[in-house]
Protein backbone atom coordinates (compact mmCIF):
# COMPACT_ATOMS: atom_id res chain seq x y z
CA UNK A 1 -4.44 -5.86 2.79
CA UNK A 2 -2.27 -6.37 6.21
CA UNK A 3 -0.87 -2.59 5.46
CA UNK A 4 -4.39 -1.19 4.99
CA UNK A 5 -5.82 -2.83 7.98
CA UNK A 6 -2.82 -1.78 10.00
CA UNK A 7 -3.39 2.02 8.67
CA UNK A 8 -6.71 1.88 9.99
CA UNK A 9 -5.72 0.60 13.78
CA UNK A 10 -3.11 3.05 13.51
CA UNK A 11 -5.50 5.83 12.50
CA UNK A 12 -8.19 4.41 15.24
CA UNK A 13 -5.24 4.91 17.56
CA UNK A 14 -4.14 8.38 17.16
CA UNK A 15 -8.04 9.11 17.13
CA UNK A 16 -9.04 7.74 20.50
CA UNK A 17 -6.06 9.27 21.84
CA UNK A 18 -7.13 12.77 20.76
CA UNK A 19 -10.59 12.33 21.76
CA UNK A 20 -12.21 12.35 18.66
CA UNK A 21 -15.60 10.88 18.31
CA UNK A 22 -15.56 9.73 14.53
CA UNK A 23 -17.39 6.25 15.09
CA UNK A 24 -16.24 5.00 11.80
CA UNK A 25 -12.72 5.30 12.11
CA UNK A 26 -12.79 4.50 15.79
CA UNK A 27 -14.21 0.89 14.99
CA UNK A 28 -12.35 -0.45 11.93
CA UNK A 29 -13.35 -3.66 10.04
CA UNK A 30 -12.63 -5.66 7.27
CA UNK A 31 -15.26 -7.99 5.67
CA UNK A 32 -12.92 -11.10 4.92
CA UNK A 33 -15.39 -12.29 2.30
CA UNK A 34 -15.12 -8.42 0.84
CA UNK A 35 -11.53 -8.53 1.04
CA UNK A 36 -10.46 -11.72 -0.22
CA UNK A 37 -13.23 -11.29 -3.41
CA UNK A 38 -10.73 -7.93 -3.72
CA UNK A 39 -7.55 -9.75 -4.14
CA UNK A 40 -9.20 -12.00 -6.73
CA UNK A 41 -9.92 -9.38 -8.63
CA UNK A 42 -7.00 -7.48 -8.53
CA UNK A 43 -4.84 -10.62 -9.17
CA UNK A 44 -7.35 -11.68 -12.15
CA UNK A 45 -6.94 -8.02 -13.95
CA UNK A 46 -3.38 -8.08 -13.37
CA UNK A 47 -3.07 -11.26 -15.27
CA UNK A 48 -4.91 -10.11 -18.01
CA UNK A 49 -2.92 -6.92 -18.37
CA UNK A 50 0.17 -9.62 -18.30
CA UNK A 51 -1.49 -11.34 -21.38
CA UNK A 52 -2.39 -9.05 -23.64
CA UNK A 53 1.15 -7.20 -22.48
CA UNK A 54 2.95 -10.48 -23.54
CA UNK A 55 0.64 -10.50 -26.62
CA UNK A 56 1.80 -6.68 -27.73
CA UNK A 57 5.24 -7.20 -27.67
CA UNK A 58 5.05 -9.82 -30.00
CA UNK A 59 3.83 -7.32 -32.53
CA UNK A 60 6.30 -5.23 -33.89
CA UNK A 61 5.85 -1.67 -33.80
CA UNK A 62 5.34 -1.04 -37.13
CA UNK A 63 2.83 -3.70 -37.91
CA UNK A 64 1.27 -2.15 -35.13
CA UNK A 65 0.92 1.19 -37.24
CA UNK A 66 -0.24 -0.21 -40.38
CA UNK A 67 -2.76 -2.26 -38.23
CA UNK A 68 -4.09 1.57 -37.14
């Protein structure tokens, strides 16, 4: 989140400096409730894909098969 907000200053920089007039880019903003609701998410999906990771490799591969 701190890298993509930093991308965006840096982006709002080199566009002000040029003399662009892209409103959206020149004003950047992060909704904290938006963001933080993001990370949840992320961190939620990642721990399912952990789980049912952890749950596959205690199947062998060719139980897996016949299971198919």
């Amino acid at each position: 989140m701190v890298l993509g907000v930093g991308l965006l200053e840096l982006i709002s920089f080199g566009l002000r400096s040029a003399g662009t007039k892209l409103p959206y880019f020149l004003n950047p903003e992060v909704n904290f409730r938006i963001a933080v609701t993001a990370i949840f998410l992320l961190v939620g999906a990642a721990y399912c894909g952990a789980g049912a990771g952890f749950t596959a490799a205690k199947i062998t591969p060719t139980e897996a098969m016949r299971a198919q």
